[in-house]
Protein backbone atom coordinates (compact mmCIF):
# COMPACT_ATOMS: atom_id res chain seq x y z
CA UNK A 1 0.00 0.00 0.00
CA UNK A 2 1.29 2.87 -1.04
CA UNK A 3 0.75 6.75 0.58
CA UNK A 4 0.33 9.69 -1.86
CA UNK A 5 2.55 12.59 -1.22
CA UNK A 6 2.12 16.16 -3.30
CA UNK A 7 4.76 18.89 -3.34
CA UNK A 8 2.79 22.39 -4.14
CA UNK A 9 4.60 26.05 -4.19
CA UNK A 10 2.71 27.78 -1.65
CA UNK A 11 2.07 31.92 -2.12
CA UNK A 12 2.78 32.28 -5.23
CA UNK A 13 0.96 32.10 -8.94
CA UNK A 14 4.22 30.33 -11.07
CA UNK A 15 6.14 27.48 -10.43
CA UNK A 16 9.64 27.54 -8.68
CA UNK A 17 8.64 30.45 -6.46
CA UNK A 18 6.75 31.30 -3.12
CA UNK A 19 7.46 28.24 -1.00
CA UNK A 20 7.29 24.60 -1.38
CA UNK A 21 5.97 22.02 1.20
CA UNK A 22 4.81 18.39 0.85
CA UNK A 23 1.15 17.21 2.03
CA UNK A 24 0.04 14.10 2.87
CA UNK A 25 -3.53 13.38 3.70
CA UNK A 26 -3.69 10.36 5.80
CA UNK A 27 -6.32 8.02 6.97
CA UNK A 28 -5.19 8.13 10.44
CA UNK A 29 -2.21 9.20 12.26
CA UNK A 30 1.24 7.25 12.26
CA UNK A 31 4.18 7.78 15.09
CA UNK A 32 5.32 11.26 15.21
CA UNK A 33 9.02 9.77 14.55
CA UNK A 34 7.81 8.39 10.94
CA UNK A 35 6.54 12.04 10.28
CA UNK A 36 9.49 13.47 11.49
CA UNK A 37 11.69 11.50 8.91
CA UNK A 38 9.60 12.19 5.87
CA UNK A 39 9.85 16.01 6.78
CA UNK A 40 13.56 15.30 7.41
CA UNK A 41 13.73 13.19 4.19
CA UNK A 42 11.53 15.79 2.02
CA UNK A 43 13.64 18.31 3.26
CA UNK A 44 11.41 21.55 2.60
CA UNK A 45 10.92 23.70 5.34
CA UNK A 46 7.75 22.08 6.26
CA UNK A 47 5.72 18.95 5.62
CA UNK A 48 2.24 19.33 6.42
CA UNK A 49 0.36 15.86 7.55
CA UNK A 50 -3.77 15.90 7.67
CA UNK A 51 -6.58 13.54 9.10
CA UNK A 52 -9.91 14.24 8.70
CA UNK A 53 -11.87 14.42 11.66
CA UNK A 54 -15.75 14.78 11.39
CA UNK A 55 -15.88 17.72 8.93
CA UNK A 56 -12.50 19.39 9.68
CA UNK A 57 -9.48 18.38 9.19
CA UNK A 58 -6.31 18.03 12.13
CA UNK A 59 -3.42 19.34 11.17
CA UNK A 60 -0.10 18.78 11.85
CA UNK A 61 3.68 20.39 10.43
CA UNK A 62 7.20 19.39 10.69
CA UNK A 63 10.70 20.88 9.59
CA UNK A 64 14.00 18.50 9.02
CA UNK A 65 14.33 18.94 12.67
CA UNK A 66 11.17 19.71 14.54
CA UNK A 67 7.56 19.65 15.02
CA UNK A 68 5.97 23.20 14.98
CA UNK A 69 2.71 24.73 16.02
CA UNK A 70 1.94 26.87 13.36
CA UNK A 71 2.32 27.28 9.93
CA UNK A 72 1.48 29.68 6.91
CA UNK A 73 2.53 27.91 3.38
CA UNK A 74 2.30 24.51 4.57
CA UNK A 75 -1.00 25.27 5.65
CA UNK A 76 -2.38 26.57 2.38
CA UNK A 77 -0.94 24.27 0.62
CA UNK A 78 -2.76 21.75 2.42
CA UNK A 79 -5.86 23.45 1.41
CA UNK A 80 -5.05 23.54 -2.22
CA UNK A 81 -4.37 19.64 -1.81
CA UNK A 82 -7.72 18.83 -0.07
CA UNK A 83 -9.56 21.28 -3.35
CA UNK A 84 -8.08 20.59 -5.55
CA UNK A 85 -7.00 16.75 -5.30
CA UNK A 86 -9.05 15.40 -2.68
CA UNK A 87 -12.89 14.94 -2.42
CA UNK A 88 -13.31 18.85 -0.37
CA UNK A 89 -15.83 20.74 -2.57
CA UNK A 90 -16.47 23.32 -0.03
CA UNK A 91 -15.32 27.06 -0.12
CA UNK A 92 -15.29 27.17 3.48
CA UNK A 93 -13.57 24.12 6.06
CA UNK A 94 -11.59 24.30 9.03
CA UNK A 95 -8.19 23.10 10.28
CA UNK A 96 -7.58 21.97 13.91
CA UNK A 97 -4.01 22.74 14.89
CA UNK A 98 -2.00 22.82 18.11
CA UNK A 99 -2.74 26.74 17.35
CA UNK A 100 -6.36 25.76 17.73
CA UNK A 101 -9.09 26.09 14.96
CA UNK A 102 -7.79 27.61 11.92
CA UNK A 103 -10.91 28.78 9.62
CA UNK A 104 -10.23 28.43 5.31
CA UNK A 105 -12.22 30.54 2.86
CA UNK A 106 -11.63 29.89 -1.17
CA UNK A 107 -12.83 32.72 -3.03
CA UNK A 108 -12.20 34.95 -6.29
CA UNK A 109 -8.86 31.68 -6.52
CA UNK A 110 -7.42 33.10 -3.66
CA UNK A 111 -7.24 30.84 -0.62
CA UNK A 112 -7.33 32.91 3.09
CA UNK A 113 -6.21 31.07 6.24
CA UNK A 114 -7.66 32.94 9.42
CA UNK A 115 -4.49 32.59 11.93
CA UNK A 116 -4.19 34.35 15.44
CA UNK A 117 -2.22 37.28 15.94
CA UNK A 118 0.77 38.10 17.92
CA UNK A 119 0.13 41.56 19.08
CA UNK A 120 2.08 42.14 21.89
CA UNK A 121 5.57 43.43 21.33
CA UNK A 122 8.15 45.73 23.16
CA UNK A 123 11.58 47.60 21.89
CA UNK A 124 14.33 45.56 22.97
CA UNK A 125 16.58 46.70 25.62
CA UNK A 126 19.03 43.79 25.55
CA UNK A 127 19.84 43.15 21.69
CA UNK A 128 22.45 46.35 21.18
CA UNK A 129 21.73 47.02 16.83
CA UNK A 130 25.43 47.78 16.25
CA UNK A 131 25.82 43.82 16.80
CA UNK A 132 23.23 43.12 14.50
CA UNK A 133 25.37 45.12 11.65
CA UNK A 134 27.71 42.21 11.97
CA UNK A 135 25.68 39.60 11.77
CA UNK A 136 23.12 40.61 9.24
CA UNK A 137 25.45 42.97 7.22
CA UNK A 138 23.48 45.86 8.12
CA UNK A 139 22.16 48.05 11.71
CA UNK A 140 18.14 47.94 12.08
CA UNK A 141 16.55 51.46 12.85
CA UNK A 142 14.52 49.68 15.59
CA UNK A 143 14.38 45.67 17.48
CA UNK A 144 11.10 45.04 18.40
CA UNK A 145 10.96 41.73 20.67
CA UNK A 146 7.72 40.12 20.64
CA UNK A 147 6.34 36.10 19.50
CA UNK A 148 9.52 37.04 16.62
CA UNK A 149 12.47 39.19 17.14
CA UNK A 150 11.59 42.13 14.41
CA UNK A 151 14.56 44.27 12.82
CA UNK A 152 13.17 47.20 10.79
CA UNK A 153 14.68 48.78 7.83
CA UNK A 154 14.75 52.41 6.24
CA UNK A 155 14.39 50.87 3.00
CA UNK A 156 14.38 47.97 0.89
CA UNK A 157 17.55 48.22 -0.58
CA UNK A 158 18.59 47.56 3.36
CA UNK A 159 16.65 44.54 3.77
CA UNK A 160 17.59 43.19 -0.10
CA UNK A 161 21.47 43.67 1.02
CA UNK A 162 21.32 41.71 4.10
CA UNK A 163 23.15 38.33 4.50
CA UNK A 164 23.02 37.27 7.73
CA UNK A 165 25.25 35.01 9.52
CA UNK A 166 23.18 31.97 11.03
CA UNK A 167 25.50 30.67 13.56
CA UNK A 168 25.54 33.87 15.11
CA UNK A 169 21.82 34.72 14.65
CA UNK A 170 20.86 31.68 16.33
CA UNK A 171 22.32 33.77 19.74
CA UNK A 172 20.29 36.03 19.52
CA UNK A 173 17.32 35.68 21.81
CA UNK A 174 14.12 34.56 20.33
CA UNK A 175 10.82 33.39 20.92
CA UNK A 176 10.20 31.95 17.82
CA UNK A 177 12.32 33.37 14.56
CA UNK A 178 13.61 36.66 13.36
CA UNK A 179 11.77 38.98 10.90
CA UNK A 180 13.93 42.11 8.93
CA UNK A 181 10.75 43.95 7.71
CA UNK A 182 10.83 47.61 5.66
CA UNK A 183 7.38 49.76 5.87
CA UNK A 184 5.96 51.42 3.32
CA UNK A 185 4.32 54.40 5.02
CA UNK A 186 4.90 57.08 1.82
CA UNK A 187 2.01 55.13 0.70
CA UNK A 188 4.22 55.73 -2.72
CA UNK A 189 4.13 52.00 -4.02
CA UNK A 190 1.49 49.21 -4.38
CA UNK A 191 2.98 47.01 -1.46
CA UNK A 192 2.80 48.29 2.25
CA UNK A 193 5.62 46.05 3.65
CA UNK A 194 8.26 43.89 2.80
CA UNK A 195 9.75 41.80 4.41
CA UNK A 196 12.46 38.21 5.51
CA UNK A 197 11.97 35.45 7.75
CA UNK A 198 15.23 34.00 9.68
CA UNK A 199 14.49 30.71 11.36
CA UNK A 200 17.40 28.67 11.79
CA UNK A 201 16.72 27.22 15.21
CA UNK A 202 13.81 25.74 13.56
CA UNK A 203 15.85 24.40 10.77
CA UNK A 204 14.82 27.23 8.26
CA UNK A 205 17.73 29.63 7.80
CA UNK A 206 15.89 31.39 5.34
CA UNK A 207 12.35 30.66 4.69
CA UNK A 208 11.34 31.54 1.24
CA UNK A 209 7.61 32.29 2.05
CA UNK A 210 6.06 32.57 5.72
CA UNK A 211 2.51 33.32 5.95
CA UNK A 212 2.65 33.07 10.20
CA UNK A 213 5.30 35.82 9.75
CA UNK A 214 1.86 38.08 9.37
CA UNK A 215 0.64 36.93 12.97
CA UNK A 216 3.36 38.99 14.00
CA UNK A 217 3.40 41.63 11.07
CA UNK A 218 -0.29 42.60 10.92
CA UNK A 219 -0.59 44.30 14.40
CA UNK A 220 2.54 45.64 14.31
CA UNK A 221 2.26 47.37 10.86
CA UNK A 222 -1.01 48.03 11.74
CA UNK A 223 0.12 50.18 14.29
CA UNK A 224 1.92 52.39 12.34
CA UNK A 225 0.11 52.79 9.47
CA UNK A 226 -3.40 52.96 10.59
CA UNK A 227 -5.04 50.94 8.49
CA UNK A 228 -5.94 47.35 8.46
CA UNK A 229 -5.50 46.04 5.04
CA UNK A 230 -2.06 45.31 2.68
CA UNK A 231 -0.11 43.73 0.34
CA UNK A 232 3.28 42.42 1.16
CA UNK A 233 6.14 40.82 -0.36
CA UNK A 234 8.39 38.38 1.11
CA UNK A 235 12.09 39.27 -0.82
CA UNK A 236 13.53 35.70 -0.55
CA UNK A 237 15.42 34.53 -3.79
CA UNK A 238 11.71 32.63 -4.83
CA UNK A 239 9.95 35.30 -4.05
CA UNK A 240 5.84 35.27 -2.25
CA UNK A 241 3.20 37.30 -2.76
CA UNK A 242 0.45 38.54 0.53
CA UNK A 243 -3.02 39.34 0.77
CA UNK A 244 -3.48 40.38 4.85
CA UNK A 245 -6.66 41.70 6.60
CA UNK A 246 -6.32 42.56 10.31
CA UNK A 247 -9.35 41.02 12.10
CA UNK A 248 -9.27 41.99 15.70
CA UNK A 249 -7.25 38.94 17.18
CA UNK A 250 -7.24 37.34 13.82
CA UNK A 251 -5.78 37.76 10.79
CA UNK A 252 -6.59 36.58 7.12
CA UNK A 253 -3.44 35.67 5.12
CA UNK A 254 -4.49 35.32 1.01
CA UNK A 255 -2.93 33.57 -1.14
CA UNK A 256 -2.37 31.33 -4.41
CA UNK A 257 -1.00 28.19 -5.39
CA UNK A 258 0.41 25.57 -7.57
CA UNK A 259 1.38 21.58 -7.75
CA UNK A 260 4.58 21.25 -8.42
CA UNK A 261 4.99 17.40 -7.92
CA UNK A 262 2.44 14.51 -6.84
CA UNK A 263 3.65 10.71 -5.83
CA UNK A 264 3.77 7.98 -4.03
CA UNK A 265 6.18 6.57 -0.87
CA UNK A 266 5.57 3.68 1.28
CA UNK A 267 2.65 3.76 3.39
CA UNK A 268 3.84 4.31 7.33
CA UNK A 269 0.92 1.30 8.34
CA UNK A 270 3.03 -1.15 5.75
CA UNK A 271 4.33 -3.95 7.69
């Protein structure tokens, strides 16, 4: 017996950008140590696992190295799976997560995730920028500290230039991972933020699309522009395109995508 696997480029519209992650929709759940292998063995930043339960759907993710609770890409790319190549005809299920229910609307071919947010931040008094110069390449304007460790930029040219040294950003304290973000508020160009996710204690130096990075980026950018609605960009070397509405303690995250591979490995319940 054999166990489908599909490989689908999450946040973006084109193949070989936004961010790829495997999905497997299984028929129930196998020992979190054979999961943790095929997500070490797949080798994208996550794997996303799914059993159906009732009319929702739990949901599970794992790097190479670790289990997480929440997850943007691999999350709507497990939607896509269950629309598009599963039996789901509805417009509107839900995910259960670690993170708790996690709403999905399909609409106008966008898919929205409905995540909670991470509002509560504070300006770090411990990480000193002029060592973040040497291990990013460049010194934020501001460190915020909150559920991520945020570095903002002047401008994008800052954040495109940076090339951070892993070994020596996995010292610096963190909750979860580290966000470089530049704001748009000249309200000048069609994107309101842009932004890069660090996460190499999770196993992701660089991740090339995050949709949880906008649990944390919502409020805060919220904050300082005033408004509750953007577009963002994610400037990894693939690229991801954002759709974000603030909801109170939620937040919708819109986005598209595409298969990029579907096959089969041996089935975990094989004996």
């Amino acid at each position: 017996m054999n166990q489908s696997l599909l490989i689908v480029d999450a946040f973006t519209n084109s193949l070989f950008s936004g961010n790829p992650a495997a999905v497997l929709v299984l028929s129930e759940w196998p020992e979190d140590k054979w999961m943790q292998n095929i997500a070490k063995e797949n080798n994208l930043s996550e794997t996303s696992f799914l059993v159906k339960e009732g009319s929702d759907y739990r949901i599970r993710w794992f790097t190479p190295l670790v289990e997480v609770d929440l997850c943007g890409h691999a999350t709507l790319a497990a939607a896509y799976v269950l629309k598009n190549h599963y039996e789901e005809r509805r417009n509107q299920f839900q995910f259960l997560s670690k993170s708790g229910p996690l709403p999905i609307v399909i609409k106008e071919n966008l898919i929205y995730l409905n995540f909670p947010t991470y509002p509560i931040f504070h300006k770090s008094i411990t990480i000193d920028p002029k060592e973040i110069n040497s291990i990013l390449g460049k010194e934020p304007d501001e460190i915020w500290e909150g559920k991520d460790t945020i570095f903002v930029y002047q401008s994008k040219s800052d954040l495109e230039s940076l090339v951070p040294d892993f070994s020596k950003l996995t010292k610096i304290q963190t909750n979860r991972g580290y966000i470089a973000v530049w704001i748009n508020d000249s309200g000048l160009e069609n994107t309101d933020y842009e932004f890069r996710f660090f996460g190499p204690g999770l196993g992701i130096p660089e991740d090339p699309a995050t949709g949880s990075a906008h649990c944390s980026l919502a409020p805060f950018v919220a904050e300082r522009l005033k408004k509750k609605n953007f577009k963002s960009l994610q400037k990894s070397s693939r690229g991801a395109e954002f759709f974000i509405e603030l909801q109170e303690e939620r937040v919708s995250i819109g986005g598209s995508a595409v298969l990029y591979l579907q096959g089969k490995i041996r089935s975990p319940f094989d004996k």
